[in-house]
Protein backbone atom coordinates (compact mmCIF):
# COMPACT_ATOMS: atom_id res chain seq x y z
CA UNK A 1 -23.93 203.67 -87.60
CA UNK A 2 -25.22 206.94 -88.02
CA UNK A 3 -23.06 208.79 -85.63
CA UNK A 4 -19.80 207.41 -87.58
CA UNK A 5 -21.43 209.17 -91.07
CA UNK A 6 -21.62 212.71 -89.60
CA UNK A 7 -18.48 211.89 -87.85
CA UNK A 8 -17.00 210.68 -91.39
CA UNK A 9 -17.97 214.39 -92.59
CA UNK A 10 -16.05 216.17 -90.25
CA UNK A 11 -13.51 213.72 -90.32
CA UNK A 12 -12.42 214.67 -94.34
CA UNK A 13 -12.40 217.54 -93.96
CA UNK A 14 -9.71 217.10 -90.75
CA UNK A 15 -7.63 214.12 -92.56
CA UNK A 16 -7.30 216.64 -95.92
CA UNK A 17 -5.68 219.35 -93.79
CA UNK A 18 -3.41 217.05 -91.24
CA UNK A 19 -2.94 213.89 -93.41
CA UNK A 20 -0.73 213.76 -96.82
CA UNK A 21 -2.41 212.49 -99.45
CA UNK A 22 -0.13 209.58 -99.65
CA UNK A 23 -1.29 208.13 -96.57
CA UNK A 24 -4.84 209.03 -96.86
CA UNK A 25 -5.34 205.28 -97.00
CA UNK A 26 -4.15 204.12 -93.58
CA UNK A 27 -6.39 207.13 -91.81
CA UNK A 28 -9.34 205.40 -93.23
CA UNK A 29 -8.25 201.61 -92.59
CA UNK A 30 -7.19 203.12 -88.46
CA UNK A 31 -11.22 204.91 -89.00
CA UNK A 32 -12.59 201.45 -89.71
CA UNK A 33 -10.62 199.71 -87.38
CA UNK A 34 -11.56 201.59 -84.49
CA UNK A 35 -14.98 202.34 -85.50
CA UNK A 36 -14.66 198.49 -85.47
CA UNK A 37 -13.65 197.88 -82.05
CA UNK A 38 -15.87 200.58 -80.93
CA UNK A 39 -18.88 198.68 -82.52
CA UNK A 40 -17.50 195.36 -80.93
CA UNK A 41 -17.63 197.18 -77.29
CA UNK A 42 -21.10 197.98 -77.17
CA UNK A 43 -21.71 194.85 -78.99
CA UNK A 44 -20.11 192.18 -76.86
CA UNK A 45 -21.42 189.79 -74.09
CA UNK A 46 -18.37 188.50 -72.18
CA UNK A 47 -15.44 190.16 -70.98
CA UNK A 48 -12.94 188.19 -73.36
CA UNK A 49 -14.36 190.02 -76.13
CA UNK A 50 -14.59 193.54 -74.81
CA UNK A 51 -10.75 193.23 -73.89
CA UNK A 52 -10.20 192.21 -77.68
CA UNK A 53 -12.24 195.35 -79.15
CA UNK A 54 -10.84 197.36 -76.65
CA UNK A 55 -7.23 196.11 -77.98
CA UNK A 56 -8.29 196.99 -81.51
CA UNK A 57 -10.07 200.52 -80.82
CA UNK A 58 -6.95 201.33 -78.76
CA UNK A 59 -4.38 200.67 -81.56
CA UNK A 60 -6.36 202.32 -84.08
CA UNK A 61 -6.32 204.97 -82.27
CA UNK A 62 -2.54 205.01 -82.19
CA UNK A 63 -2.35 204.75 -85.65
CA UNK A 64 -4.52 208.08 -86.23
CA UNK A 65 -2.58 209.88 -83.85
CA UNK A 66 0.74 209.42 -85.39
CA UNK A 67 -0.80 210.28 -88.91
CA UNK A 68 -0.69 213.96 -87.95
CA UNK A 69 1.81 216.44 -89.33
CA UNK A 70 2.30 218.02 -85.77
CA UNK A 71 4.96 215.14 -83.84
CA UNK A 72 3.27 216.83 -80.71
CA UNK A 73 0.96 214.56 -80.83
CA UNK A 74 2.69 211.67 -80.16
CA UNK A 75 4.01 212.67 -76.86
CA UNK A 76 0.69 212.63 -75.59
């Protein structure tokens, strides 16, 4: 989607400064997965479904959060 590539700019540049480089590759498989789920919300037609994506957005989203270098984050 559009909005993910400008998102996907800004996003770099973030991951560079908060992510090491040697786990670079699970902030962009958490990115895909919740862009993913995210896609799947506005996507879906039953309710099923939009429980699943929302399942898959929401631990992506965990995963990103604990990729940080500041633990902070994690209490929220």
């Amino acid at each position: 989607s559009g909005v993910n590539l400008v998102a996907l700019v800004f996003a770099r540049l973030s991951a560079a400064r908060e992510v090491e480089a040697d786990r670079l590759y699970l902030f962009y498989t958490g990115w895909l997965l919740c862009l993913t789920g995210l896609l799947g919300i506005a996507i879906t037609g039953d309710a099923f479904n939009l429980f699943v994506f929302l399942e898959i957005s929401s631990l992506a989203t965990y995963l990103l959060i604990s990729l940080g270098h500041d633990r902070r984050g994690l209490l929220a």
